[in-house]
Protein backbone atom coordinates (compact mmCIF):
# COMPACT_ATOMS: atom_id res chain seq x y z
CA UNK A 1 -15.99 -120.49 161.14
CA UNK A 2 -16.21 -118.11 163.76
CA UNK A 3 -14.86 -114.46 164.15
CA UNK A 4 -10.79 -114.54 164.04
CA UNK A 5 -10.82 -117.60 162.59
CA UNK A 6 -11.35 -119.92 165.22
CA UNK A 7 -13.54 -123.15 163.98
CA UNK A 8 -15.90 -124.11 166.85
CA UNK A 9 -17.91 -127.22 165.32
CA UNK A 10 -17.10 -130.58 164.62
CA UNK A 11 -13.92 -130.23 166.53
CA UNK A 12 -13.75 -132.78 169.51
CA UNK A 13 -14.42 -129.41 172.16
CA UNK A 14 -11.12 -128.22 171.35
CA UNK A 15 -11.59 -124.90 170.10
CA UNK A 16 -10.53 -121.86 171.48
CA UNK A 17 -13.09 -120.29 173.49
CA UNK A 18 -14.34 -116.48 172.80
CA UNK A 19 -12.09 -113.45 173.39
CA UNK A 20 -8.89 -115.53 172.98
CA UNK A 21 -9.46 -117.28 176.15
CA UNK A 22 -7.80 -120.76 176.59
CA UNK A 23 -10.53 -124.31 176.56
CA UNK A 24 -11.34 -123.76 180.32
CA UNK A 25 -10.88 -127.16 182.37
CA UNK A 26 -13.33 -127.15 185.08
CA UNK A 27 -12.25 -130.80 186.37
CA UNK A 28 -10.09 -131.05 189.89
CA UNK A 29 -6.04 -130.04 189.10
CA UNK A 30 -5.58 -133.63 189.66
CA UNK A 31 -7.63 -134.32 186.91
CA UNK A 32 -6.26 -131.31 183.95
CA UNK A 33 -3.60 -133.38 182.95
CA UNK A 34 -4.00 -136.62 181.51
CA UNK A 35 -3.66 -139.82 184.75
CA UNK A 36 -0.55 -140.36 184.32
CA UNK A 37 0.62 -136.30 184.31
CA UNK A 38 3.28 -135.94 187.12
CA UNK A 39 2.16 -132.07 186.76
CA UNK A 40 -1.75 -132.92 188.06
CA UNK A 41 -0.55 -135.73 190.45
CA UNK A 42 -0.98 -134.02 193.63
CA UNK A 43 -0.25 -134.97 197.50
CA UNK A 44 -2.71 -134.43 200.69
CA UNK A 45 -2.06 -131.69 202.68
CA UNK A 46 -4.34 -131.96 205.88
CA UNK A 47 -3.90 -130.36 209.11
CA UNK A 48 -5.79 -131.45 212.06
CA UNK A 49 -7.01 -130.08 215.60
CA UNK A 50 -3.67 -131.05 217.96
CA UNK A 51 -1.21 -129.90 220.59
CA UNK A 52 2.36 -130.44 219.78
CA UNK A 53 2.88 -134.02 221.37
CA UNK A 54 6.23 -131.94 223.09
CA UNK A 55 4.07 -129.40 224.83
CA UNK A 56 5.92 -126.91 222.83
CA UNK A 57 4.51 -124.02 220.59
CA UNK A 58 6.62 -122.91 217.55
CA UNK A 59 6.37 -119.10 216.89
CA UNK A 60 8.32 -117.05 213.77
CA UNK A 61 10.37 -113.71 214.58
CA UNK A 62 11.89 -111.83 211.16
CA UNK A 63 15.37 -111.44 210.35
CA UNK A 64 16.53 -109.50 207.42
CA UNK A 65 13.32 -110.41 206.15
CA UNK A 66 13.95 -114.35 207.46
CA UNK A 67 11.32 -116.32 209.13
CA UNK A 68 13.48 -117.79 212.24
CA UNK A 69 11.41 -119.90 214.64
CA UNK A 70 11.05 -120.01 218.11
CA UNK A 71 9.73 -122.13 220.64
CA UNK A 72 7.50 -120.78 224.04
CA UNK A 73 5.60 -123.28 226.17
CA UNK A 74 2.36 -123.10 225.14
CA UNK A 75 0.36 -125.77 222.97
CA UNK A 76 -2.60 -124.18 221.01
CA UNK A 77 -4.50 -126.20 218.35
CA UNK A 78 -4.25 -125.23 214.75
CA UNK A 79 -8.03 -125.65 213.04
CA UNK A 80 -8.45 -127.73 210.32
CA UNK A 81 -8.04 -127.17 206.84
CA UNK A 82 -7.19 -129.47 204.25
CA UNK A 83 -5.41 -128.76 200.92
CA UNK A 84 -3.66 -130.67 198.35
CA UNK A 85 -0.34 -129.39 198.64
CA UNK A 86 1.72 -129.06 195.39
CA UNK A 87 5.59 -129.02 195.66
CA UNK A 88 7.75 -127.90 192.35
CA UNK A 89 12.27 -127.46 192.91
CA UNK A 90 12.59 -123.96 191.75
CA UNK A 91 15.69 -123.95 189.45
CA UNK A 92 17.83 -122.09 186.68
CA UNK A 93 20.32 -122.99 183.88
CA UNK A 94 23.01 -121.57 186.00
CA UNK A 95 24.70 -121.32 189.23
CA UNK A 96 23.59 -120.31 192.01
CA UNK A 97 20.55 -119.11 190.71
CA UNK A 98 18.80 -117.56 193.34
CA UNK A 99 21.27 -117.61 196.07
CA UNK A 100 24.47 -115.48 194.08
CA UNK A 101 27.96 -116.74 195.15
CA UNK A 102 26.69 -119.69 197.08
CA UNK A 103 28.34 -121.44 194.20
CA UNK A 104 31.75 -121.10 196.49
CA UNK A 105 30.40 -123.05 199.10
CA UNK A 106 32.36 -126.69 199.42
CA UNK A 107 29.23 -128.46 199.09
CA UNK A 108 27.85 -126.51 196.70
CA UNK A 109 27.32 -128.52 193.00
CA UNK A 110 25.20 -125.85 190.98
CA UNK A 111 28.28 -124.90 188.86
CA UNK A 112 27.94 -128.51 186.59
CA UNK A 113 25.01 -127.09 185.10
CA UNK A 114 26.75 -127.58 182.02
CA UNK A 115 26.55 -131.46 182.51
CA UNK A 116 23.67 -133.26 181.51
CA UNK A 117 24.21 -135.24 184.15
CA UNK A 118 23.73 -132.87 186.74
CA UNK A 119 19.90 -132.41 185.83
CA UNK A 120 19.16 -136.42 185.41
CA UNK A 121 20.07 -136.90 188.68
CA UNK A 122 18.28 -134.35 189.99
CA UNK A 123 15.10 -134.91 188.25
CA UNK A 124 15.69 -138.56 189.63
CA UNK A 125 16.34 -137.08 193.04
CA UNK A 126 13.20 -135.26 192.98
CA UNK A 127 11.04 -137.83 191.73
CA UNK A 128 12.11 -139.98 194.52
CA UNK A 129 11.03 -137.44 196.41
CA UNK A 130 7.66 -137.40 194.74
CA UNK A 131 8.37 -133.90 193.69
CA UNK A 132 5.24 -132.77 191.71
CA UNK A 133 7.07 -130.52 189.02
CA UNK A 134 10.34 -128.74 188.18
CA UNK A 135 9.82 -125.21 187.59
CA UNK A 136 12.91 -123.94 185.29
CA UNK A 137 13.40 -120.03 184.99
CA UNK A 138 14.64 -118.44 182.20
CA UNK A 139 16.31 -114.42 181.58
CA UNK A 140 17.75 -113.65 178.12
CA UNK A 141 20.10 -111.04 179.74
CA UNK A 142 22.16 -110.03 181.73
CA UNK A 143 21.28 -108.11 185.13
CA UNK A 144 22.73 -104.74 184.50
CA UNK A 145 21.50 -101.79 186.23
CA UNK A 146 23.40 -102.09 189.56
CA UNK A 147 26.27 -99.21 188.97
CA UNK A 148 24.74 -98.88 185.72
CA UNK A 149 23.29 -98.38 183.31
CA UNK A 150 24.27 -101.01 180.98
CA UNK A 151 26.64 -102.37 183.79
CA UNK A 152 27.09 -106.16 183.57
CA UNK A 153 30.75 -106.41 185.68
CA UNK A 154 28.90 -107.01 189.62
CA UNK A 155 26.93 -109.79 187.74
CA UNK A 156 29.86 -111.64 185.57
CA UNK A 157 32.06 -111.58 188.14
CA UNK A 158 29.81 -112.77 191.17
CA UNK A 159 28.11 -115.26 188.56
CA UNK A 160 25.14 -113.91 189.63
CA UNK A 161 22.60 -115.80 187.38
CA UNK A 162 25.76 -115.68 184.98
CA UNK A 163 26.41 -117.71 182.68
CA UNK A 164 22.68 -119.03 182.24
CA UNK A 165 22.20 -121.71 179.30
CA UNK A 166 18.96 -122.12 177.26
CA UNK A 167 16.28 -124.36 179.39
CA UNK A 168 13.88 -126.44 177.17
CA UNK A 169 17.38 -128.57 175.59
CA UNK A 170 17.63 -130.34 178.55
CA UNK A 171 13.65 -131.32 179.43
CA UNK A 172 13.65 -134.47 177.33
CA UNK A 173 17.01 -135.59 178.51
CA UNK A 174 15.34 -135.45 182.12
CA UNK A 175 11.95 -137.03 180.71
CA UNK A 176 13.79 -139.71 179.74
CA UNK A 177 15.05 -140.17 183.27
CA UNK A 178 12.19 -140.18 184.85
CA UNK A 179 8.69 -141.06 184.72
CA UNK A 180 6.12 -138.91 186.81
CA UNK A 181 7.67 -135.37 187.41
CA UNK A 182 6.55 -132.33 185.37
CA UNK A 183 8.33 -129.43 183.46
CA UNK A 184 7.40 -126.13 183.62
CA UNK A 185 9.81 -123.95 181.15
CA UNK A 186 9.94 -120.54 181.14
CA UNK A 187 9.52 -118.62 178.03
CA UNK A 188 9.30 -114.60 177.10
CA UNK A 189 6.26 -114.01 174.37
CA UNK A 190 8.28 -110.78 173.36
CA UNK A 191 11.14 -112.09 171.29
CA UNK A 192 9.83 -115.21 169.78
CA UNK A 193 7.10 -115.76 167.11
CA UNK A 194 3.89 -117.54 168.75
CA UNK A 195 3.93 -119.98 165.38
CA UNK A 196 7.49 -121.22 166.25
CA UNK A 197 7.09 -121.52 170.19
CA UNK A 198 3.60 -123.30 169.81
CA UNK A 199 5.86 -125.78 167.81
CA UNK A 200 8.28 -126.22 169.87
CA UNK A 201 5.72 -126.59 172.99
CA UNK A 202 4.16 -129.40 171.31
CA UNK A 203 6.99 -131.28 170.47
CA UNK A 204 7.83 -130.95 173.83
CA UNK A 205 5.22 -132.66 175.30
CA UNK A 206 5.03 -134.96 172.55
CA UNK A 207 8.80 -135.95 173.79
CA UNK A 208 7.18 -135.70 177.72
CA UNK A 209 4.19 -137.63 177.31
CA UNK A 210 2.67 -134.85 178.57
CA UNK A 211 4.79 -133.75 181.16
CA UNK A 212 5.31 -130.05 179.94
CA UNK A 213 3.88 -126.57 181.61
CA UNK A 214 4.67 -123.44 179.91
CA UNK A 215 5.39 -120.12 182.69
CA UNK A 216 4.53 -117.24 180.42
CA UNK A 217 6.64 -113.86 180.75
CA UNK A 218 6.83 -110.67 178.65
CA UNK A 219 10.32 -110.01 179.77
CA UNK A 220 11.81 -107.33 181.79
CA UNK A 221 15.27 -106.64 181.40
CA UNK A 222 16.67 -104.09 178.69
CA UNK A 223 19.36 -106.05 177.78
CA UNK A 224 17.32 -108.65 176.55
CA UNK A 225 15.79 -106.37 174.66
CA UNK A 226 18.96 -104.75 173.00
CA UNK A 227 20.29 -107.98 171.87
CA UNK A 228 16.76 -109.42 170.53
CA UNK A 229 15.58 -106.12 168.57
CA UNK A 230 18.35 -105.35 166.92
CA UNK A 231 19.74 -102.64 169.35
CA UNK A 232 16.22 -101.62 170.43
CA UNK A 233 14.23 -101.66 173.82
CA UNK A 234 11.80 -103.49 175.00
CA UNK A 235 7.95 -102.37 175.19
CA UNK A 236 6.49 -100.51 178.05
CA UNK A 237 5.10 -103.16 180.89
CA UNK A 238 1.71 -102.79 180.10
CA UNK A 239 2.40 -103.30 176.07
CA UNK A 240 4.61 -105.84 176.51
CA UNK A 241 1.00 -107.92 178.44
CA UNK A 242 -1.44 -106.74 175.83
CA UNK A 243 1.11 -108.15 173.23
CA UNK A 244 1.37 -111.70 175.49
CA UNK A 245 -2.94 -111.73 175.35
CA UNK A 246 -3.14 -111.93 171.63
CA UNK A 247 0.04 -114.17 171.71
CA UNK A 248 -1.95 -116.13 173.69
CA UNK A 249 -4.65 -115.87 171.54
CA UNK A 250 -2.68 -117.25 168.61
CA UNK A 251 -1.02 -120.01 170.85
CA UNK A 252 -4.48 -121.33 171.91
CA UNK A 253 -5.75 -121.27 167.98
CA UNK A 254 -2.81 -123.58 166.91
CA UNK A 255 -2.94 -125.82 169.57
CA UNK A 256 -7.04 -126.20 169.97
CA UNK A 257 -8.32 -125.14 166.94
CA UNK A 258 -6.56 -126.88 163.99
CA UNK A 259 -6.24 -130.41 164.27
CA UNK A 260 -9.10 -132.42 164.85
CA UNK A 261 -8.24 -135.25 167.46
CA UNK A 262 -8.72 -137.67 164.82
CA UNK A 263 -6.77 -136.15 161.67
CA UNK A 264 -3.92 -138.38 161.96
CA UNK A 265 -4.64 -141.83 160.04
CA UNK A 266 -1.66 -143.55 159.28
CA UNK A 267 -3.47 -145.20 156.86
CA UNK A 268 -0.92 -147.76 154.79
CA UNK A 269 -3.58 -148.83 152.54
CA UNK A 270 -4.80 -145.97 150.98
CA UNK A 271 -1.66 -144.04 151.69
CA UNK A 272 -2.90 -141.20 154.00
CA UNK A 273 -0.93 -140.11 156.65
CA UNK A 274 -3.28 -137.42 157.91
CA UNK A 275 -6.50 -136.01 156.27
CA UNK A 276 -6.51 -133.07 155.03
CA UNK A 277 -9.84 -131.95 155.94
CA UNK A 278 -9.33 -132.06 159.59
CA UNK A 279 -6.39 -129.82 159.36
CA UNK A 280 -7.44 -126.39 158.81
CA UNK A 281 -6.11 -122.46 159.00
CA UNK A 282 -6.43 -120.53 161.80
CA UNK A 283 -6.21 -116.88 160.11
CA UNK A 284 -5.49 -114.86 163.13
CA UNK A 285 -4.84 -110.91 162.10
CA UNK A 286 -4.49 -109.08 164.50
CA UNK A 287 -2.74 -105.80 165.98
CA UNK A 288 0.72 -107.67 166.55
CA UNK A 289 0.56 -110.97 164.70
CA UNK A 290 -0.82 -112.16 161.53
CA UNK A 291 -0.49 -116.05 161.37
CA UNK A 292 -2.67 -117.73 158.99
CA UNK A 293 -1.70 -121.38 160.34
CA UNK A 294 -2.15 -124.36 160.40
CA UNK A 295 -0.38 -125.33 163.62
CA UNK A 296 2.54 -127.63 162.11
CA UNK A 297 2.37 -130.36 164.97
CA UNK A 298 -0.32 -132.92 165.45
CA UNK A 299 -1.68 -132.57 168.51
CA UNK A 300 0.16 -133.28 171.94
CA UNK A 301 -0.98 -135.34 175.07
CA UNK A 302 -2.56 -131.90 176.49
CA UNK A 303 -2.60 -130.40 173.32
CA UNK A 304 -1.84 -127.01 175.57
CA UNK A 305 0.59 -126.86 177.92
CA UNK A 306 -0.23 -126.66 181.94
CA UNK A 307 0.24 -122.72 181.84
CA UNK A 308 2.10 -121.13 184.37
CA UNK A 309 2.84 -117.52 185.46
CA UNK A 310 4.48 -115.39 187.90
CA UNK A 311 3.43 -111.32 187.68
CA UNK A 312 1.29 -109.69 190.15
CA UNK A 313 1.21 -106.32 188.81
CA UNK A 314 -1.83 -104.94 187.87
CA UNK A 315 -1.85 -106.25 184.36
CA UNK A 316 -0.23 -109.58 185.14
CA UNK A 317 -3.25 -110.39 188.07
CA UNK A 318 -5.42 -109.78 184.88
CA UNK A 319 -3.67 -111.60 182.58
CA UNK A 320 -3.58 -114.56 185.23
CA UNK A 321 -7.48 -114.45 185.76
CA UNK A 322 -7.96 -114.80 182.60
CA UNK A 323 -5.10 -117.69 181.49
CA UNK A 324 -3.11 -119.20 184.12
CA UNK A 325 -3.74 -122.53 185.75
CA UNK A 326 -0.49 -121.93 188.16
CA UNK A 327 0.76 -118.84 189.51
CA UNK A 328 3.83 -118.14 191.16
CA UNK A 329 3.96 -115.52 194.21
CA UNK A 330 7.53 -114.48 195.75
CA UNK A 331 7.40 -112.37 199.43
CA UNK A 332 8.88 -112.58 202.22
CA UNK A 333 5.57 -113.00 204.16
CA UNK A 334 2.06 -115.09 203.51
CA UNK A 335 0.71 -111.19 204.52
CA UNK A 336 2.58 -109.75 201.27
CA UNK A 337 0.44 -112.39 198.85
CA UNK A 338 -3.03 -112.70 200.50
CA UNK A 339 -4.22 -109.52 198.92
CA UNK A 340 -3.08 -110.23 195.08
CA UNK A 341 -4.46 -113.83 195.70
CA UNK A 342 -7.75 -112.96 196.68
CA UNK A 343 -7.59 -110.29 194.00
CA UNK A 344 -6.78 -112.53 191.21
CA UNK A 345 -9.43 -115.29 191.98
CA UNK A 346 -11.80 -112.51 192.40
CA UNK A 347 -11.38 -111.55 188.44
CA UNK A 348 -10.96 -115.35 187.42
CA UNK A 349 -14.20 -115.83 189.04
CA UNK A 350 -16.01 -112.88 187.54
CA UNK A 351 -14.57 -114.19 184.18
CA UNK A 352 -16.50 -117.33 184.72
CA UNK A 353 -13.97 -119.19 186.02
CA UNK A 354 -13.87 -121.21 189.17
CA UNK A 355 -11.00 -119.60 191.21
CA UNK A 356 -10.64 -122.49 192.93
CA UNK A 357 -9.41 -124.63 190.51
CA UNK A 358 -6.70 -121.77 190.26
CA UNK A 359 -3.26 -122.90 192.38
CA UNK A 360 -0.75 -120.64 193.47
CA UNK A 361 2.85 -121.86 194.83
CA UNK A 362 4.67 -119.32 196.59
CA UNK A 363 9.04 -119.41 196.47
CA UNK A 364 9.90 -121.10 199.79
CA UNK A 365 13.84 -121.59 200.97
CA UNK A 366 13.77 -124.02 203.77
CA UNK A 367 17.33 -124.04 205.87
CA UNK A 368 16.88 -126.95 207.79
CA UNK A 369 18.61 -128.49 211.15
CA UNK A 370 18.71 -131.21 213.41
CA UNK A 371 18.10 -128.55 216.31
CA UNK A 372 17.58 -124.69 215.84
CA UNK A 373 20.83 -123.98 216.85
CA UNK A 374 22.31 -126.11 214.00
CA UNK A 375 19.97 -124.61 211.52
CA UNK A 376 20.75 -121.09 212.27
CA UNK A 377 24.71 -121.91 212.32
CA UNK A 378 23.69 -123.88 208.50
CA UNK A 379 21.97 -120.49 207.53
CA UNK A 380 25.54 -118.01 209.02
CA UNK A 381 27.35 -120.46 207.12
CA UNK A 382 25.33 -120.02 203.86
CA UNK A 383 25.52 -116.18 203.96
CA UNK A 384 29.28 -115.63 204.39
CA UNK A 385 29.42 -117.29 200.98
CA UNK A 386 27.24 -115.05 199.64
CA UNK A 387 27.98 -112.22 196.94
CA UNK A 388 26.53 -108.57 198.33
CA UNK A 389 27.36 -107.11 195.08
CA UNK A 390 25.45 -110.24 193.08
CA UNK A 391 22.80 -109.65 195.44
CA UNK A 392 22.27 -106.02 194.36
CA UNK A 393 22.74 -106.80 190.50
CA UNK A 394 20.15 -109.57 190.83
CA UNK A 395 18.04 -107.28 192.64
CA UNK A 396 18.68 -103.95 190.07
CA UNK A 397 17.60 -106.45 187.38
CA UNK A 398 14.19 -107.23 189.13
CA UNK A 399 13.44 -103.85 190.02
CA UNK A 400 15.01 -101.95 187.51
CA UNK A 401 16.32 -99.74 190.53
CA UNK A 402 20.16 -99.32 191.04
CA UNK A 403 21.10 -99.36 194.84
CA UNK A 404 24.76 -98.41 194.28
CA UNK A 405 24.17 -94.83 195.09
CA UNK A 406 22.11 -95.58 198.38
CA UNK A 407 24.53 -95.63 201.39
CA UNK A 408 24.41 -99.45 203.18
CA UNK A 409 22.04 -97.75 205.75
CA UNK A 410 19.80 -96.13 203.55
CA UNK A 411 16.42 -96.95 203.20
CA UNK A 412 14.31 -98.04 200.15
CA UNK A 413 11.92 -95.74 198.02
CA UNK A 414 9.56 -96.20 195.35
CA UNK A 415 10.89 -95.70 191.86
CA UNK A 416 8.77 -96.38 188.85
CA UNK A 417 10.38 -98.58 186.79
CA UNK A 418 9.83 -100.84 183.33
CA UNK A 419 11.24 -104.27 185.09
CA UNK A 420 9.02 -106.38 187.34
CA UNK A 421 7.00 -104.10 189.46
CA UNK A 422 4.93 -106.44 191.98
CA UNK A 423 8.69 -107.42 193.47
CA UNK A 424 9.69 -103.75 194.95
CA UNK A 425 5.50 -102.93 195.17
CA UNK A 426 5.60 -106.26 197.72
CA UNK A 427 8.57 -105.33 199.27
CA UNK A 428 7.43 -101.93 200.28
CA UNK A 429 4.07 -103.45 201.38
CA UNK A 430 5.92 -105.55 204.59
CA UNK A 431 8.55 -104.33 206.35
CA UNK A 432 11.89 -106.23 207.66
CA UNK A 433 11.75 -106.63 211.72
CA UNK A 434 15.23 -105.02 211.66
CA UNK A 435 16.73 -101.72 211.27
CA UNK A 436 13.41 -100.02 212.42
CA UNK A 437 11.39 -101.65 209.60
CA UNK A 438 13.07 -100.49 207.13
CA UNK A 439 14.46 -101.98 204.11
CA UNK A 440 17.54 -100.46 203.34
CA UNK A 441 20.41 -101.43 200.84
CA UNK A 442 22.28 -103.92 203.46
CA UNK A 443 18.94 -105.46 204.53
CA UNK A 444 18.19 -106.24 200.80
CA UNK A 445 21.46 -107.58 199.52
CA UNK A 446 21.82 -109.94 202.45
CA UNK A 447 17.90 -110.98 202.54
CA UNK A 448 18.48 -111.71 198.79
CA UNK A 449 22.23 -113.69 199.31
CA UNK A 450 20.42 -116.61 200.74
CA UNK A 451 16.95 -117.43 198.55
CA UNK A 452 16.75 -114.31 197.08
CA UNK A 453 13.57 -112.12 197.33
CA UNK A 454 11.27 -115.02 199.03
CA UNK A 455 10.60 -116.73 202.24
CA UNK A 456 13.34 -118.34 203.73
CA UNK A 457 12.98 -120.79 206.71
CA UNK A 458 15.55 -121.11 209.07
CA UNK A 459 14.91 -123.87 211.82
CA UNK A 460 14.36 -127.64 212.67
CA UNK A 461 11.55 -129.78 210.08
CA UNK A 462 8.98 -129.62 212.94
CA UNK A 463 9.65 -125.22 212.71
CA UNK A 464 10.17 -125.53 208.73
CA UNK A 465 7.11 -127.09 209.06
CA UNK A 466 4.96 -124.91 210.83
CA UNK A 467 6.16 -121.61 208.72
CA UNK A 468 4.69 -123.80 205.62
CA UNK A 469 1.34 -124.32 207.36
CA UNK A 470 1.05 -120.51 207.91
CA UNK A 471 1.65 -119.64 204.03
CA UNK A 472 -0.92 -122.16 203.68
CA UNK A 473 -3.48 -120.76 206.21
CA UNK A 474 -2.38 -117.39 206.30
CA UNK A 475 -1.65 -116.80 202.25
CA UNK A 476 -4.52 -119.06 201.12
CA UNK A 477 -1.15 -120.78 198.73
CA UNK A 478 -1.58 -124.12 197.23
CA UNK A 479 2.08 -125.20 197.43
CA UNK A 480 5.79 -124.14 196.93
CA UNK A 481 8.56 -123.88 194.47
CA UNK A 482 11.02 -124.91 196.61
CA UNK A 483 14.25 -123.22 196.32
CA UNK A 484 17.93 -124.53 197.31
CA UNK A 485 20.13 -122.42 198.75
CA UNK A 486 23.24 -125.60 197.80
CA UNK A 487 22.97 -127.90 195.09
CA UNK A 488 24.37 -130.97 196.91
CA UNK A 489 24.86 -134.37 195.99
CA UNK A 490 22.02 -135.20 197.93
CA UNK A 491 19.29 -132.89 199.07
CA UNK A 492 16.90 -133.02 201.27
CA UNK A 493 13.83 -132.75 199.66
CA UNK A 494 10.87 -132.31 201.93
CA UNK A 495 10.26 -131.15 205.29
CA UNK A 496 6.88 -132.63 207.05
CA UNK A 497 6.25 -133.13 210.54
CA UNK A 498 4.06 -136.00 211.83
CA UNK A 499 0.74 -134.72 212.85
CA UNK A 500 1.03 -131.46 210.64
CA UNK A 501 1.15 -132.76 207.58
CA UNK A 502 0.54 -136.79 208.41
CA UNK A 503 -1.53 -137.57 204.74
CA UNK A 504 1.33 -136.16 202.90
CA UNK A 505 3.96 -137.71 205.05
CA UNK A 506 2.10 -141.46 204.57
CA UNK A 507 1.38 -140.97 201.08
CA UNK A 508 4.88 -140.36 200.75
CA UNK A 509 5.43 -143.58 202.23
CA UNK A 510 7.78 -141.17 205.07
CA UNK A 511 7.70 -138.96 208.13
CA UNK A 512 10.99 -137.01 207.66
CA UNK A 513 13.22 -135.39 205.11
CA UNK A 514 14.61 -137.44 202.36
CA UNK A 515 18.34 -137.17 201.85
CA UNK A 516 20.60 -135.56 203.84
């Protein structure tokens, strides 16, 4: 047995590796899951050498932080590059979620989260779609820092990611729906024991046939914290990440390290229903856990979940070199990402990884039109449902910065804060092409009403289209979480152009949005 208890022979290559690290899989993504995994089932993304077949040249201007298109009268080839594009709907337990008070809006069905229903039909919808995954946030508090502290009025009464119901409940009801598309669930490693989630992981994708990605998060908001530590706060942001890496580290033991593959024998002969030699103790101690094991599931499909994460502060880049297979970026700008991207396949790579087989998705809004001129009246439309103050209690929850004493003109500073620091740090790093630059409290609160703190498209599927090729080029992203700024009946769930994207369009079977 080696150090920390991890056994490393006789063990089907399913041990933890040194240092707490997960088993590495060097394969393709399409080929981490098992063949049938909707969450390694990936689409062609392939741009070739052309001129717009209209003679037309689509170009981006910023407002509020919005990519709007434009059109001038000059074709100019893109070069080629080909990718394998991954798409994920980015979604909450809630209304709204990240678009606060668009749950007004007539067409507008986000508020029947309550109803089963309402997430069957959407996991069908998306499947259709040939959706790759549905990425599910999670919060365990309220957002209460905007005309704080301890302030959760702005974000009751706008329903600004209030009320928000538990997430993993409703993954095998949508399973069972479906057939192909994945589940990634968000879950905080500061309030729950690594024994019990590990369990409840594995029976998930026992209940998925393998269908289930984990996004790991340490938390951020306080009053989380004061309701899950008995009145207490949460850990500093650099604890709270060197508490998720030996979490991890226990995680990875349970589910790799002890079951062998072949413990289970449902023998009715002799009468053994698993051997007890090929289920051993993993007898972690360590600084924050002591868990002697065994892991109380047989092993899963993918024994460990696809993991997923979404910080790009300087200890959540390092804790994504080292763990995550999928990595979530939010900016209003492929400029705002390119740097923490590069940085964090530079120390996967130096870890021995290949940083390649690393995929990041970046949050994309699309507001879509026949024309432009429909699209931009779609996207007015959209914000005067909006809630400013929602915007600004989502946003104080994020940061940790309250903008209710700023004036509506004022701009933006720095403030050092315990919440998620990579969203202000990218904010700060790219500038709005309004109000000189500058991102002041007005800019914010209606950038955020429509997508929240993302890229938002505004513009026809051939413009939508365009914007996605330059996070792809520009960015160096592998995909999107696609965010809706409506939860209607029907949706329209992609946006390719011919020619741009024509692999993914034909292996869709489709060369235009689905739905309406």
């Amino acid at each position: 047995m080696a150090a920390n208890g991890v056994v490393r022979n006789g063990w089907s290559g399913h041990d933890a590796q040194p240092n707490g690290t997960p088993p590495r899989r060097q394969a393709q993504w399409s080929e981490l899951r098992p063949k049938k995994s909707p969450l390694s089932k990936l689409v062609q993304f392939e741009s070739k050498d052309f001129a717009h077949a209209n003679g037309t040249k689509h170009e981006s201007t910023q407002v509020n932080g919005r990519h709007h298109a434009t059109i001038t009268s000059e074709s100019q080839p893109i070069p080629a590059r080909r990718k394998k594009l991954i798409l994920n709907a980015f979604v909450e337990m809630c209304s709204g979620h990240q678009s606060p008070g668009l749950w007004r809006h007539p067409l507008d069905q986000s508020s029947n989260f309550n109803d089963l229903s309402h997430w069957t039909s959407l996991a069908q919808l998306l499947e259709r779609g040939h959706f790759h995954g549905i990425f599910i946030a999670d919060v365990l508090g309220g957002y209460d820092v905007y005309g704080g502290p301890q302030n959760l009025l702005p974000a009751i009464r706008s329903g600004a990611q209030w009320p928000v119901n538990e997430p993993l409940s409703v993954v095998p009801a949508m399973a069972a729906a479906t057939k192909s598309i994945g589940f990634g669930v968000t879950v905080s490693t500061s309030y729950e024991q690594p024994y019990h989630l590990a369990r409840r992981l594995s029976t998930l994708d026992h209940l998925t046939k393998g269908r289930v990605g984990w996004n790991v998060v340490t938390g951020y908001l306080d009053s989380a914290a004061r309701n899950l530590t008995n009145g207490g706060s949460q850990p500093e942001h650099d604890e709270r990440y060197a508490i998720c890496e030996e979490y991890m580290d226990v995680v990875y033991k349970l589910w790799n390290s002890s079951w062998r593959s072949d413990s289970v024998k449902l023998d009715r002969t002799s009468g053994v229903y698993t051997d007890p030699s090929l289920v051993r103790e993993i007898n972690h101690k360590g600084k924050y856990f002591d868990v002697p094991g065994p892991h109380f599931c047989q092993p899963s499909p993918q024994r460990t979940p696809v993991i997923l994460q979404a910080g790009t502060s300087r200890a959540g880049k390092n804790f994504a070199a080292k763990n995550a297979e999928v990595i979530f970026v939010s900016a209003h700008a492929p400029s705002s990402v390119a740097k923490s991207i590069a940085d964090i396949r530079g120390q996967a790579e130096k870890l021995g990884r290949d940083p390649s087989k690393i995929k990041f998705l970046a949050k994309f809004c699309p507001v879509l039109g026949r024309t432009h001129a429909e699209a931009e009246a779609k996207y007015r439309d959209y914000l005067q449902y909006g809630s400013y103050e929602g915007a600004l209690a989502l946003f104080g929850g994020w940061t940790g910065v309250d903008m209710a004493p700023y004036g509506d003109d004022e701009e933006l500073r720095y403030v050092e804060s315990n919440a998620i620091r990579s969203y202000i740090e990218g904010l700060l790093k790219s500038a709005p092409d309004v109000n000189g630059g500058k991102w002041t409290k007005k800019t914010l609160a209606e950038h955020i009403m429509v997508g929240g703190l993302g890229a938002t498209s505004v513009g026809t599927p051939q413009e939508v289209a365009d914007e996605m090729e330059r996070w792809v080029k520009e960015g160096d992203v592998d995909g999107f979480n696609i965010v809706s700024c409506a939860y209607a009946k029907t949706g329209c769930i992609l946006i390719l152009r011919p020619g741009i994207c024509a692999d993914a369009a034909d292996i869709r079977g489709r060369d235009r949005a689905v739905g309406s």
